[in-house]
C-alpha atoms as a PDB file:
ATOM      1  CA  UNK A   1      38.935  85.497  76.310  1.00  0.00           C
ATOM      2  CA  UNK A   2      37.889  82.095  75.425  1.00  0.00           C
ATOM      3  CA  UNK A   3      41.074  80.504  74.418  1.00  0.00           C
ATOM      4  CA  UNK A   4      42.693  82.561  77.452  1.00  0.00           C
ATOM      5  CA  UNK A   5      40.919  80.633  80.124  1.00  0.00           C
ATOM      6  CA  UNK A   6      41.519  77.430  78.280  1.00  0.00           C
ATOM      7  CA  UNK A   7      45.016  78.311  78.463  1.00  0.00           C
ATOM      8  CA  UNK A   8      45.534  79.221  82.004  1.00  0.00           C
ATOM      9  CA  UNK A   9      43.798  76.292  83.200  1.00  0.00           C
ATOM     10  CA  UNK A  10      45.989  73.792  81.092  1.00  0.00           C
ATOM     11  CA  UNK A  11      48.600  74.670  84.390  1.00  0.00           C
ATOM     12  CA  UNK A  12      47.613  72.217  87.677  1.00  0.00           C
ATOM     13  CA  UNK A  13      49.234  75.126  89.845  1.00  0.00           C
ATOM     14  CA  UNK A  14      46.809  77.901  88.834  1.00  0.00           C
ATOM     15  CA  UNK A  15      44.099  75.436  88.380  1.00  0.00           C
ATOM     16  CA  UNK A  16      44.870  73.674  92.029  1.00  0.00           C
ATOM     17  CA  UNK A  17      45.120  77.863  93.548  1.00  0.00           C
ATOM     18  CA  UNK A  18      42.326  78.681  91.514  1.00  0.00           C
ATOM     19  CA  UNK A  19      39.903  75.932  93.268  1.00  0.00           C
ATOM     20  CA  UNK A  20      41.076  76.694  96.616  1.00  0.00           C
ATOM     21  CA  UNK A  21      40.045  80.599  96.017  1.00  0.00           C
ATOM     22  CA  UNK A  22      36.528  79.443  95.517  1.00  0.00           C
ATOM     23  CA  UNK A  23      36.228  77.388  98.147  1.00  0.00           C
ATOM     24  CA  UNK A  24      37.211  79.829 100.606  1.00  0.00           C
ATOM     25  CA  UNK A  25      34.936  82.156  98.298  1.00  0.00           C
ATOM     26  CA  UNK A  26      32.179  79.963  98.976  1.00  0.00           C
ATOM     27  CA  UNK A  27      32.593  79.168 102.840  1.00  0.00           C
ATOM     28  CA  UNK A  28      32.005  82.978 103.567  1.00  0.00           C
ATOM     29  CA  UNK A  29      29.395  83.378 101.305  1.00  0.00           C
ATOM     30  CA  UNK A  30      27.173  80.101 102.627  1.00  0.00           C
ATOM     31  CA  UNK A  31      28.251  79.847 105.933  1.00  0.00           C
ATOM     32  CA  UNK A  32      26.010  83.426 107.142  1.00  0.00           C
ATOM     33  CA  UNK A  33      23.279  81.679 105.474  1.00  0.00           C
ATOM     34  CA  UNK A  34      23.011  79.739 108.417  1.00  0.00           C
ATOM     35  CA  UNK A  35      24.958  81.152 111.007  1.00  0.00           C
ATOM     36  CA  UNK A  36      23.127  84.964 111.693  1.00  0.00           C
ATOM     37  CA  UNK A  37      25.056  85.996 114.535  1.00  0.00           C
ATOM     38  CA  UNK A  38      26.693  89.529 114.630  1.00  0.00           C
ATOM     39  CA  UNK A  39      30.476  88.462 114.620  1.00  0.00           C
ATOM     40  CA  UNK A  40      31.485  91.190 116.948  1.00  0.00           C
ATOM     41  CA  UNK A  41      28.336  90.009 119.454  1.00  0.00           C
ATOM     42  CA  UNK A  42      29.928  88.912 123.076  1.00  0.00           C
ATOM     43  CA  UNK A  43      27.434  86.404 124.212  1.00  0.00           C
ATOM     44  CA  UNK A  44      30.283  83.613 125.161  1.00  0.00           C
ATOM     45  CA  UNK A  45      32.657  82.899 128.052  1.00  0.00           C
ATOM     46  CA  UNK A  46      36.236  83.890 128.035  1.00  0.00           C
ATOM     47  CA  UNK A  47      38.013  81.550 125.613  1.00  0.00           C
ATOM     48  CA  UNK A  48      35.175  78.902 125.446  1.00  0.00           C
ATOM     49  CA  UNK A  49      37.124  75.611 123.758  1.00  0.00           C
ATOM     50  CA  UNK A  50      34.979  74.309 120.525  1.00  0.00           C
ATOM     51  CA  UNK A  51      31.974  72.557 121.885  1.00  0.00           C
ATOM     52  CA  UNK A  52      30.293  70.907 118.824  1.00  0.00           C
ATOM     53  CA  UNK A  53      29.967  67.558 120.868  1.00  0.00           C
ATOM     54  CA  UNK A  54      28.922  69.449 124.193  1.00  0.00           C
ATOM     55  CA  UNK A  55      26.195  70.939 122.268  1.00  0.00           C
ATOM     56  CA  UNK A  56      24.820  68.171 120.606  1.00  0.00           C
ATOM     57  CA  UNK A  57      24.872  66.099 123.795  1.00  0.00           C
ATOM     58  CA  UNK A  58      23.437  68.551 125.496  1.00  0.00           C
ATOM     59  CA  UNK A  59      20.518  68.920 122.870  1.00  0.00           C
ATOM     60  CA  UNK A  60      20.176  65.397 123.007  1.00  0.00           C
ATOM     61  CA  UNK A  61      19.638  65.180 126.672  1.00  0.00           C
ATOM     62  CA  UNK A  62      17.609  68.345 126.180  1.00  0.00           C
ATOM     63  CA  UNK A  63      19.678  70.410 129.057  1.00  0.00           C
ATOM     64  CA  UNK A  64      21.668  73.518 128.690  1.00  0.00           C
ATOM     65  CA  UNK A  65      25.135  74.322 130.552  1.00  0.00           C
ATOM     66  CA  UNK A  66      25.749  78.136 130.950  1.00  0.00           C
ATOM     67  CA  UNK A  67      28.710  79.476 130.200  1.00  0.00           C
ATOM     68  CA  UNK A  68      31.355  82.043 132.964  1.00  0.00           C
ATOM     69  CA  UNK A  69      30.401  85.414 132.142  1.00  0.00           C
ATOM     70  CA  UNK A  70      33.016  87.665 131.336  1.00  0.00           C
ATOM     71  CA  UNK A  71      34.923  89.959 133.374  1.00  0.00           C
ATOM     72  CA  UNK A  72      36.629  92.819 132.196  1.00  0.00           C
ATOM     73  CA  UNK A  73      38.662  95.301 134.294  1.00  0.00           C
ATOM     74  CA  UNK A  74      38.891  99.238 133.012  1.00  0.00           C
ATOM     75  CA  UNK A  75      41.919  98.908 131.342  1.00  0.00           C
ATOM     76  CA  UNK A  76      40.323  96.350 128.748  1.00  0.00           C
ATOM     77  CA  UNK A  77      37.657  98.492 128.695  1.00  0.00           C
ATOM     78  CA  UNK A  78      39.691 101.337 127.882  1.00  0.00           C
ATOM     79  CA  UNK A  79      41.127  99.493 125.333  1.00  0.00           C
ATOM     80  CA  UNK A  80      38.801  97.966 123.420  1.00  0.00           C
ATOM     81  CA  UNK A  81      37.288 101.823 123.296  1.00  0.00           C
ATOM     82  CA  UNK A  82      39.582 102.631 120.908  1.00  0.00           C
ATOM     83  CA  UNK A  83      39.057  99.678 118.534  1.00  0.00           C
ATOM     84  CA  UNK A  84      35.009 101.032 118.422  1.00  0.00           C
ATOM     85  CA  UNK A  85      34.110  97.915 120.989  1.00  0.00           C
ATOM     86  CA  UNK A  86      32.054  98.083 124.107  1.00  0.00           C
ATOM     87  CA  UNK A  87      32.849  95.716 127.246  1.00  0.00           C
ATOM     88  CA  UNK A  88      29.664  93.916 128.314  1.00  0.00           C
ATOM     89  CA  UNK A  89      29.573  91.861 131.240  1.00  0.00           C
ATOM     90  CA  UNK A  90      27.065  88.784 130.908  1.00  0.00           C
ATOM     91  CA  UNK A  91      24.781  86.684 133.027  1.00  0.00           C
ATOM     92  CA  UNK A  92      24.288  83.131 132.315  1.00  0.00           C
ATOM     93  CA  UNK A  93      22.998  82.318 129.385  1.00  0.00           C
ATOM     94  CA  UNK A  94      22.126  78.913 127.570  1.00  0.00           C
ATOM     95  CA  UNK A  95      24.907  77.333 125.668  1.00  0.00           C
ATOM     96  CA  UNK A  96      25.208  77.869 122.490  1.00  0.00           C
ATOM     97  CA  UNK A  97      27.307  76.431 119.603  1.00  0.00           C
ATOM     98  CA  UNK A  98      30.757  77.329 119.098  1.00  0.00           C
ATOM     99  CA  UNK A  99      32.541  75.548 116.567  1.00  0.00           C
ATOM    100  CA  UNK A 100      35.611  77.304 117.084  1.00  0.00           C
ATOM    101  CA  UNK A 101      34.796  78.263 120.685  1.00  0.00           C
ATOM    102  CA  UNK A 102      35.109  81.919 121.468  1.00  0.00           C
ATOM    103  CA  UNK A 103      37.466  84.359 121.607  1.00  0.00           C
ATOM    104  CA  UNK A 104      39.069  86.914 124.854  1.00  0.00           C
ATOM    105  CA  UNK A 105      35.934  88.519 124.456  1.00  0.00           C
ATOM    106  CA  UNK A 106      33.301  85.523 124.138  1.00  0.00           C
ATOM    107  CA  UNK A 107      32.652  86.158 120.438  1.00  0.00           C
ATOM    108  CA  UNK A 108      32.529  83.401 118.057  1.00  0.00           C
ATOM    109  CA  UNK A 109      35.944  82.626 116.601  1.00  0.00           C
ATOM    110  CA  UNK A 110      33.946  81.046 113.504  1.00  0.00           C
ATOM    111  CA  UNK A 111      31.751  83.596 112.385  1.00  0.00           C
ATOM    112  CA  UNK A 112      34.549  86.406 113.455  1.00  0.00           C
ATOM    113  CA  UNK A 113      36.599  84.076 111.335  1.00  0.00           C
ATOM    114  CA  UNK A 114      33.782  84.213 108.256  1.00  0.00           C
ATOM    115  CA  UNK A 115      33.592  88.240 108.551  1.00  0.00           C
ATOM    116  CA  UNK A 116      37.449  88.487 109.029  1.00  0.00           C
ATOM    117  CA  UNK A 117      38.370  86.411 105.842  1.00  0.00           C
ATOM    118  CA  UNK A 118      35.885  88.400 103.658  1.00  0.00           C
ATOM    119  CA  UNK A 119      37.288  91.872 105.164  1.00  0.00           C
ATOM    120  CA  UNK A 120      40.611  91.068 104.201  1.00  0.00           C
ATOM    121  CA  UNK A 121      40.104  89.549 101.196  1.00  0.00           C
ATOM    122  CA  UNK A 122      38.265  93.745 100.478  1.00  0.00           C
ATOM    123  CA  UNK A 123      41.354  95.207 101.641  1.00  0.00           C
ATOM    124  CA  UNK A 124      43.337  93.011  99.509  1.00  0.00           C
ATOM    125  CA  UNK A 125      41.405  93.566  96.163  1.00  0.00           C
ATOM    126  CA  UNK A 126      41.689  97.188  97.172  1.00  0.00           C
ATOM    127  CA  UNK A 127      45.386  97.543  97.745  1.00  0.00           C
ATOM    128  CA  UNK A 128      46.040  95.279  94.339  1.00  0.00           C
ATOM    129  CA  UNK A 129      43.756  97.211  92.238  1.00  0.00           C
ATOM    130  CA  UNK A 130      44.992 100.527  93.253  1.00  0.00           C
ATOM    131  CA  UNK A 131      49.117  99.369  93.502  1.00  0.00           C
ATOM    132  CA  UNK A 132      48.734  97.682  90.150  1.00  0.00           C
ATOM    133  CA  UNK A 133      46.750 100.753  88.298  1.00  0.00           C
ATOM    134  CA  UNK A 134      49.212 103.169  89.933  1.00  0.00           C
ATOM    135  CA  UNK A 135      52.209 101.158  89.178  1.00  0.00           C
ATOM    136  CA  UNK A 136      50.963 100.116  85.414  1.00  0.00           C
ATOM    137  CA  UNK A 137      50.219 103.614  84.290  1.00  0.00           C
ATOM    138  CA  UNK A 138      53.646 105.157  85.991  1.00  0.00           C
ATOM    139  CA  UNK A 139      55.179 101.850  84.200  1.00  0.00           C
ATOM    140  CA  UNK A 140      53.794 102.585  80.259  1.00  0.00           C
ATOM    141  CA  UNK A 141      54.336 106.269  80.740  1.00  0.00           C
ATOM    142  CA  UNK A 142      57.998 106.490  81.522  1.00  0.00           C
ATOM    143  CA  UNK A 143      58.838 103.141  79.530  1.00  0.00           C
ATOM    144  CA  UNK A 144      56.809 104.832  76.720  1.00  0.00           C
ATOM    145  CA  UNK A 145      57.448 107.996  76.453  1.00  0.00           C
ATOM    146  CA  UNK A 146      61.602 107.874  77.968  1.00  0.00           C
ATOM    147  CA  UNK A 147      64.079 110.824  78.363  1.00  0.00           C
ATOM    148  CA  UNK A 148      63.538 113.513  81.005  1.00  0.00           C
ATOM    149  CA  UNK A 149      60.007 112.025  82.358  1.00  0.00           C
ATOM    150  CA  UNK A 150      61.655 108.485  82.334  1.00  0.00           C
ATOM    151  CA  UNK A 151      64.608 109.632  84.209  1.00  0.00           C
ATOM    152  CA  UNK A 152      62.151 111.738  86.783  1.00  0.00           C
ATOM    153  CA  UNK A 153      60.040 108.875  87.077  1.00  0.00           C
ATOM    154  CA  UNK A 154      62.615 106.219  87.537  1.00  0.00           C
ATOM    155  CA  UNK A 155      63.835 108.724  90.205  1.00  0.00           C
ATOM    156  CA  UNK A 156      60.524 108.581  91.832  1.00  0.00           C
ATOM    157  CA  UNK A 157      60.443 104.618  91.778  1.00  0.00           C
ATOM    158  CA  UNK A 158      63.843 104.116  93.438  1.00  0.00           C
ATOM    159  CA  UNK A 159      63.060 106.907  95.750  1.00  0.00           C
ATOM    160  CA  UNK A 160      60.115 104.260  97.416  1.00  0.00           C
ATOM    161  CA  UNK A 161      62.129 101.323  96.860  1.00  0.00           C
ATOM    162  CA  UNK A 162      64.938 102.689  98.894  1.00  0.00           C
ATOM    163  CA  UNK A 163      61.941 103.491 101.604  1.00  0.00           C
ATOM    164  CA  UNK A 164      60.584 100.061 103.091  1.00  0.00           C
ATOM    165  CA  UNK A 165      57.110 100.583 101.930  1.00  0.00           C
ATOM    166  CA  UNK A 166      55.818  99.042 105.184  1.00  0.00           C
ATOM    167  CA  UNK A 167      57.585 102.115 107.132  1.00  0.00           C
ATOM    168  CA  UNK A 168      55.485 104.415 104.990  1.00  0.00           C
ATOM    169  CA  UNK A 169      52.603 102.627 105.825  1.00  0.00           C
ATOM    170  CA  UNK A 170      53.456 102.120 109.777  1.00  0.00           C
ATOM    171  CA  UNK A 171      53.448 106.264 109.237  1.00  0.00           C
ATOM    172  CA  UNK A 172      50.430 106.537 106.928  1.00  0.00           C
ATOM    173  CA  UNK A 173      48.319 104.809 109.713  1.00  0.00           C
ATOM    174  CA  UNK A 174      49.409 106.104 112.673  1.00  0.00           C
ATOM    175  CA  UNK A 175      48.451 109.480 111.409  1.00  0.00           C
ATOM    176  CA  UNK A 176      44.985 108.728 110.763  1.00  0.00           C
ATOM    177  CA  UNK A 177      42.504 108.499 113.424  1.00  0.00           C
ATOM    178  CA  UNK A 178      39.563 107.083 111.620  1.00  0.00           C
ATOM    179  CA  UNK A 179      40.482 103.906 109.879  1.00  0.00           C
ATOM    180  CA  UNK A 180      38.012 101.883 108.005  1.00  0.00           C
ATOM    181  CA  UNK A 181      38.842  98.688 106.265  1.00  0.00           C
ATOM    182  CA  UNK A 182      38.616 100.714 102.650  1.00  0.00           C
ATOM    183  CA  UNK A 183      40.895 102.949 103.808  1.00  0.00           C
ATOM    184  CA  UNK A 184      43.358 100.518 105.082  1.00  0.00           C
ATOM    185  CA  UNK A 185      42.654  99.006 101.601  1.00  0.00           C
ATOM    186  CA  UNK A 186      43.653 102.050  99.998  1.00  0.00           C
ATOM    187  CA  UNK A 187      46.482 102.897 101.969  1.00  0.00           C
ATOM    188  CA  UNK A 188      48.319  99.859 101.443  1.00  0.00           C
ATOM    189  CA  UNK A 189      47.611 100.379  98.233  1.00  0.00           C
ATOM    190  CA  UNK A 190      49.378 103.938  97.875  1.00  0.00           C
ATOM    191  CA  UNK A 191      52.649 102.424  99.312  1.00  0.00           C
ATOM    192  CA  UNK A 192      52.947  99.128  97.274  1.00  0.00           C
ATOM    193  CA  UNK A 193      52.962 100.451  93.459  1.00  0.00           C
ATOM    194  CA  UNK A 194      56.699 100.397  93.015  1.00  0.00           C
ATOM    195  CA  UNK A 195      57.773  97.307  91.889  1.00  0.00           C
ATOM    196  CA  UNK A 196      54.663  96.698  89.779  1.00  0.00           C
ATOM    197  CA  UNK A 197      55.982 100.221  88.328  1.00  0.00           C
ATOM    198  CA  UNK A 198      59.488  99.132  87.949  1.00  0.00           C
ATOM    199  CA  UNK A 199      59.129  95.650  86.196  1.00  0.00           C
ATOM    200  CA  UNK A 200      56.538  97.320  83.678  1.00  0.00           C
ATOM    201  CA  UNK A 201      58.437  99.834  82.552  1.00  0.00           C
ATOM    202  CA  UNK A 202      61.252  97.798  81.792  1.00  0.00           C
ATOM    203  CA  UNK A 203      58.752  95.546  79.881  1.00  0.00           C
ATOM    204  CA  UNK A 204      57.819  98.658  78.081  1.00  0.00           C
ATOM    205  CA  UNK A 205      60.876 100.170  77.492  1.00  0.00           C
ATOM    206  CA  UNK A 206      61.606  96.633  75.030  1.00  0.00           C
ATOM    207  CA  UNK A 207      58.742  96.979  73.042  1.00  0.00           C
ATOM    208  CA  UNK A 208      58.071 100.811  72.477  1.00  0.00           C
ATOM    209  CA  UNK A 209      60.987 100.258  68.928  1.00  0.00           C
ATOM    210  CA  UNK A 210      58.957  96.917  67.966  1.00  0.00           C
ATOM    211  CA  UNK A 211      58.115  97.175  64.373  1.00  0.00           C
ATOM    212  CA  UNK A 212      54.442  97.050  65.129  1.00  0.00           C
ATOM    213  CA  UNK A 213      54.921 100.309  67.729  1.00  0.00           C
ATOM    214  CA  UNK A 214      57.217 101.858  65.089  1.00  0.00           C
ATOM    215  CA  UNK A 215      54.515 101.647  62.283  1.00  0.00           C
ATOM    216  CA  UNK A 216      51.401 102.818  64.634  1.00  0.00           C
ATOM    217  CA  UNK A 217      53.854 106.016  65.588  1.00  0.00           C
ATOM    218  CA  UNK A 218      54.056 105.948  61.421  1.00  0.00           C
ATOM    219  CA  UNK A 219      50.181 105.881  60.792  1.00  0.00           C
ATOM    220  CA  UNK A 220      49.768 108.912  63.038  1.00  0.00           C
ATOM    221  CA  UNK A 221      48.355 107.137  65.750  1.00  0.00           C
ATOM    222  CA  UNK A 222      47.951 108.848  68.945  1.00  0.00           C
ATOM    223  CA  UNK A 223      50.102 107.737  71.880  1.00  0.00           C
ATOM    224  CA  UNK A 224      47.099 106.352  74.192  1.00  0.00           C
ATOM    225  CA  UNK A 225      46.098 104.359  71.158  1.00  0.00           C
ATOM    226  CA  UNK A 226      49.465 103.134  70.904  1.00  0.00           C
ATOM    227  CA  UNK A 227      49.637 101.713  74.340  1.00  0.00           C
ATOM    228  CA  UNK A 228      45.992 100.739  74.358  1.00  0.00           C
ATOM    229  CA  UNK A 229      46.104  98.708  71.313  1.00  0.00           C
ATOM    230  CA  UNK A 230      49.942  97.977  70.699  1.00  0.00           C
ATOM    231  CA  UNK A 231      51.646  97.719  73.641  1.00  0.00           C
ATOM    232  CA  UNK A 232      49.249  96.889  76.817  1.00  0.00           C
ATOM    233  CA  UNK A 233      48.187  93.507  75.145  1.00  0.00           C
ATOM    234  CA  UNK A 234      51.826  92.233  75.597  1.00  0.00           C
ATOM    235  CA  UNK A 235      52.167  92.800  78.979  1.00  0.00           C
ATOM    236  CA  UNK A 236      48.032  92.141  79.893  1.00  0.00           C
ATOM    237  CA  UNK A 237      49.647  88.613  81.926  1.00  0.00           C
ATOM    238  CA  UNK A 238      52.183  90.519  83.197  1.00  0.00           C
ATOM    239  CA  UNK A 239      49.724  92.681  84.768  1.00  0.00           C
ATOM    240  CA  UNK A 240      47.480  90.060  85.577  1.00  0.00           C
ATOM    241  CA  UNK A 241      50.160  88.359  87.747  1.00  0.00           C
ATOM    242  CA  UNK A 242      51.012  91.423  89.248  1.00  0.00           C
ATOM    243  CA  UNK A 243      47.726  92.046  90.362  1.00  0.00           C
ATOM    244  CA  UNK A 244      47.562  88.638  92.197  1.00  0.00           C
ATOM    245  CA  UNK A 245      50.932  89.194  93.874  1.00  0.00           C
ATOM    246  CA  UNK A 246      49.190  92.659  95.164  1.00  0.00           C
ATOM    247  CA  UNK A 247      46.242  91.157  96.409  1.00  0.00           C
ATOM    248  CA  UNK A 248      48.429  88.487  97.899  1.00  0.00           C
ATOM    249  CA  UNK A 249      50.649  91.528  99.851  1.00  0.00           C
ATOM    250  CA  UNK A 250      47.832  93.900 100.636  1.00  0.00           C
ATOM    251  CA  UNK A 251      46.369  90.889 102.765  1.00  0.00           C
ATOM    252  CA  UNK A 252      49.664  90.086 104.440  1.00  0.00           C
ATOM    253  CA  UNK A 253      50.193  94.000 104.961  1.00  0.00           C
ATOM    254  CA  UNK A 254      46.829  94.503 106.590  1.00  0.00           C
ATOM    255  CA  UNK A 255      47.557  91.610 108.991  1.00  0.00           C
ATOM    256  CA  UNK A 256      51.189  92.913 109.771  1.00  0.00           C
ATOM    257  CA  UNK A 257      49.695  96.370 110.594  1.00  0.00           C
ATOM    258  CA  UNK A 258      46.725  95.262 112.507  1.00  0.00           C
ATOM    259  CA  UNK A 259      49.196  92.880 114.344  1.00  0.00           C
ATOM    260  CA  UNK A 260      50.380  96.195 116.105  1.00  0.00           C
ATOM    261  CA  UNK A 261      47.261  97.855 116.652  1.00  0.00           C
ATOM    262  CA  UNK A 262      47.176 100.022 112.912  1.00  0.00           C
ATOM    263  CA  UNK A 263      44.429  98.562 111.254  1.00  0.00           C
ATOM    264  CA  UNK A 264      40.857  98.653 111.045  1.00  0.00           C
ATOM    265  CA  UNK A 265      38.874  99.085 113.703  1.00  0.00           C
ATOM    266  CA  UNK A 266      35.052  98.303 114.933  1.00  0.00           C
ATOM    267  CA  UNK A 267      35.514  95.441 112.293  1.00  0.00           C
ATOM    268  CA  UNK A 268      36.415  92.056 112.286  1.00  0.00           C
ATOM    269  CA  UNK A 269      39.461  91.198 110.162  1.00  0.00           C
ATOM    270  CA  UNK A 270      42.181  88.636 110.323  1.00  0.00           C
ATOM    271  CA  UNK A 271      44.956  90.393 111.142  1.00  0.00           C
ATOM    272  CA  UNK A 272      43.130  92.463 114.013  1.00  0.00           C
ATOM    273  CA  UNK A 273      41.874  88.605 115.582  1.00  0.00           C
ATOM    274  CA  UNK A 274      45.089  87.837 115.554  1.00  0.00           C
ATOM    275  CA  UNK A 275      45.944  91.036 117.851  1.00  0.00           C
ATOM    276  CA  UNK A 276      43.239  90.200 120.291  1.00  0.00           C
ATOM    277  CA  UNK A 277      44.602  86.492 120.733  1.00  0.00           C
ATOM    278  CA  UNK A 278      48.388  87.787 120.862  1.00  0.00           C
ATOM    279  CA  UNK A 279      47.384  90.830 123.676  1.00  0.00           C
ATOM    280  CA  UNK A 280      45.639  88.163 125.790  1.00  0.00           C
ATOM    281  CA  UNK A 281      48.095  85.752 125.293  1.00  0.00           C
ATOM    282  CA  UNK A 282      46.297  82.982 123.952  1.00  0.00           C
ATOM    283  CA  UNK A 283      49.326  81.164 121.988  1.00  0.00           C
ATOM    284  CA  UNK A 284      51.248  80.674 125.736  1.00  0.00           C
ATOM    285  CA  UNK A 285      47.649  79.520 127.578  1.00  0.00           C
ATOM    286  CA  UNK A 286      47.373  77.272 125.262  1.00  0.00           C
ATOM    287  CA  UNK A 287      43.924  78.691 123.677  1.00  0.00           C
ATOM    288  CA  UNK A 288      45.025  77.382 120.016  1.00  0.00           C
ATOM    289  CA  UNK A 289      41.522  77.812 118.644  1.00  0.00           C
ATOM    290  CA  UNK A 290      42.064  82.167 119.096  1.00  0.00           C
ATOM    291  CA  UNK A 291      44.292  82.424 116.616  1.00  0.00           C
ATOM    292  CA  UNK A 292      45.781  78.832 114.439  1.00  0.00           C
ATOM    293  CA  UNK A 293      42.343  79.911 112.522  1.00  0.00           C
ATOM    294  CA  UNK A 294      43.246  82.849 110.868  1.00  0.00           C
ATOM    295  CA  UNK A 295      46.593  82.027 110.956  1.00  0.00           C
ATOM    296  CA  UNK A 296      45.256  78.960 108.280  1.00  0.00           C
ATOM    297  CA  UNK A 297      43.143  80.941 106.824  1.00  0.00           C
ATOM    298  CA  UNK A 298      46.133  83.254 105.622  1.00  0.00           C
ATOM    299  CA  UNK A 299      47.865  81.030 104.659  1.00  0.00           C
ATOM    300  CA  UNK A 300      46.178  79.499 102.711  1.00  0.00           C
ATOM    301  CA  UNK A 301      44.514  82.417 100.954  1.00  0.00           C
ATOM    302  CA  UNK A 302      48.488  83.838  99.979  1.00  0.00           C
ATOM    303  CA  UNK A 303      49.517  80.199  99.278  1.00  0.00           C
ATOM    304  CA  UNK A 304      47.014  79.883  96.629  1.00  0.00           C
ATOM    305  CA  UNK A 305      47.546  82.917  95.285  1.00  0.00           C
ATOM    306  CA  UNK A 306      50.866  82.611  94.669  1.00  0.00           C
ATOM    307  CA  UNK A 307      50.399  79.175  93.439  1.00  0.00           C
ATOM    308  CA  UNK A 308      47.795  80.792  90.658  1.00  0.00           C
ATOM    309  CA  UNK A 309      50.652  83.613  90.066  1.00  0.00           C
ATOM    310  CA  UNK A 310      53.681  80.516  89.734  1.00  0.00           C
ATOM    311  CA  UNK A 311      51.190  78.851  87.317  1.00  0.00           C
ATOM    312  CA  UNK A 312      50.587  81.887  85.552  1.00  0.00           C
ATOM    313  CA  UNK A 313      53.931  82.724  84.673  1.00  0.00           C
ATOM    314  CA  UNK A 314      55.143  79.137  83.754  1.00  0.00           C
ATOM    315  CA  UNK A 315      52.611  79.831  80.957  1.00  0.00           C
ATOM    316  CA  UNK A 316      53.257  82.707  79.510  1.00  0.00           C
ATOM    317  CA  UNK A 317      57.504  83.194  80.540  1.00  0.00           C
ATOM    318  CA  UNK A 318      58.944  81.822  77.831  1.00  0.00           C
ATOM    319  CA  UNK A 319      62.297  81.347  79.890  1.00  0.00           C
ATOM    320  CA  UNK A 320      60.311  78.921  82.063  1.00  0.00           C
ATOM    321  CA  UNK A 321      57.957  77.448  79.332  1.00  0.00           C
ATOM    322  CA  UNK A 322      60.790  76.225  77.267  1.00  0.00           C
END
C-alpha cells in the first residue's frame, strides 16, 4: 500500500487533484465550526448582495441596517411545499453577515453552499460505489467465466448502453415520491454501471488464459479465489479510476436531475441551488452570487477528479507511460 501511494503521487496531475479534494474536504468540515446557522433557515432579504464590508462597518459604527422582508405569493408557496420548505414572511431583523448574500428565499448562499457541496459529494460516493461494485462484479463474471453467461451478460450491457442512462434515471425519479439524497445516491448509481461493466470485462476476458490463471485453475483453486487473488489485483487501478470517474458522474447526474426539479428534496444540494436561482431567474437579474457558487464549486470538484483519474492512468497505462 506503501509503495502504491508513493507511486501515485510521483504524477503532479493526481497530486495537484488530489490537494484540491482536501481543500474543499476541509472548507465544509471547518467552516460549520463557526458558522451554526441552519442552511435552509430564511432569516435574509430576497437576494441580499454579499455584505462582508456592510457588516463590518456597521459593527464598527455599532448600528444595524435591517434587511426587506420577504414576500412570497401562493404559488411559491405552493411550490416550495413540494421541495419539504415552508414560506415564512419576516419582520425586520438586524443585519447579519452574508458572505455570499442570500438566496430567492433569504437563506445564506454560503452555508447552503457548505451543506450543498457535502450532500453531493454523499450522493456521489454513493452512485460510484454502487456503479463500480455493480459494474466490477458483472465485469469478472462474464469476462471470467465466458460462453452462454458472457453472451447473456454482454446482452444485458449493450441493452443499457443503447438506453441513455440519464433517461432511465429522468424515469427512475419521477416515479418516486419520496426522494432523499441516499436514494438519489443510489439511483444514479443503478443506472451508471455499464461502462464500468463493459471495459472490465474486456480487461478480464485477456487475462483469464494468463499462465498464472491457467495454473491456479490447475491447483484446484476455486473460481472466487481465482479472481480474488489472480485476477482482481491486475485490474485494482483500473477499478480505482473507475470509481473516481463514477463519483465524478454521480455528482454531475444529481445536479442535471435536480436542475429539473428530480432530486432531493428538504435538503440543500448543489444541483437543487442551482434550480432555485434558475426558477427565479437570478442569472438574467443579474444576482451572480445565487448560483456562479455552485456552479465553481462543481467544477471544480469534477475537474479535480478527473485530473486525479488522467494522472492515474498515465501511471499505470502502459500505452501512455511509454
Amino acid at each position: 500500500m506503501g509503495h502504491f501511494l508513493k507511486t501515485v503521487f510521483k504524477s503532479g496531475k493526481f497530486t495537484f487533484g488530489f490537494s484540491v479534494i482536501m481543500i474543499i474536504l476541509l472548507y465544509i468540515i471547518i467552516y460549520p465550526m463557526f458558522d451554526h446557522r441552519d442552511p435552509l433557515e430564511m432569516k435574509g432579504g430576497f437576494f441580499e448582495r454579499p455584505n462582508l464590508f456592510q457588516y463590518l462597518n456597521n459593527t464598527k459604527e455599532g448600528t444595524s441596517t435591517a434587511a426587506k422582508p420577504m414576500e412570497v405569493d401562493q404559488g411559491i408557496t405552493d411550490l416550495m411545499a413540494q421541495f419539504g420548505l415552508t414560506a415564512v414572511t419576516r419582520e425586520e431583523a438586524p443585519l447579519e453577515l452574508h458572505l455570499l448574500g442570500t438566496d430567492n428565499f433569504g437563506r445564506d448562499v454560503m452555508t447552503q453552499l457548505v451543506a450543498g457541496t457535502r450532500t453531493s459529494l454523499i450522493i456521489g460516493v454513493v452512485a460510484g460505489s454502487i456503479a463500480t461494485l455493480i459494474g466490477l462484479t458483472i465485469g469478472l463474471l462474464a469476462g471470467y467465466i465466458g460462453g452462454q453467461l458472457d453472451n447473456f451478460l454482454s446482452s444485458v450491457i449493450n441493452i443499457f448502453l443503447v438506453i441513455p442512462s440519464f433517461v432511465i434515471l429522468i424515469l427512475i425519479s419521477v416515479s418516486i415520491s419520496a426522494r432523499g439524497f441516499i436514494t438519489t445516491g443510489i439511483i444514479i448509481g443503478f443506472t451508471s454501471w455499464p461502462w464500468t461493466a463493459r471495459a472490465v470485462r474486456a480487461q478480464t476476458t485477456s487475462l483469464r488464459n494468463r499462465d498464472h490463471v491457467n495454473l491456479s485453475k490447475l491447483s484446484g483453486h476455486s473460481m472466487p479465489r481465482i479472481i480474488a487473488r489472480d485476477i482482481l489485483p491486475y485490474i485494482a487501478s483500473y477499478v480505482v479510476m473507475a470509481f473516481i470517474l463514477q463519483v465524478a458522474s454521480g455528482i454531475l447526474a444529481e445536479a442535471s436531475i435536480s436542475m429539473l426539479g428530480l432530486g432531493p428534496r428538504n435538503v440543500a444540494t448543489l444541483g437543487l441551488m442551482m434550480f432555485w436561482a434558475n426558477f427565479f431567474n437570478a442569472l438574467f437579474n443579474g444576482n451572480w452570487w445565487a448560483f456562479l457558487p455552485m456552479v465553481i464549486m462543481i467544477s471544480l470538484i469534477t475537474f479535480s477528479l478527473n485530473l486525479m483519474n488522467s494522472g492515474l492512468d498515465q501511471i499505470f497505462n502502459p500505452q501512455i507511460r511509454s
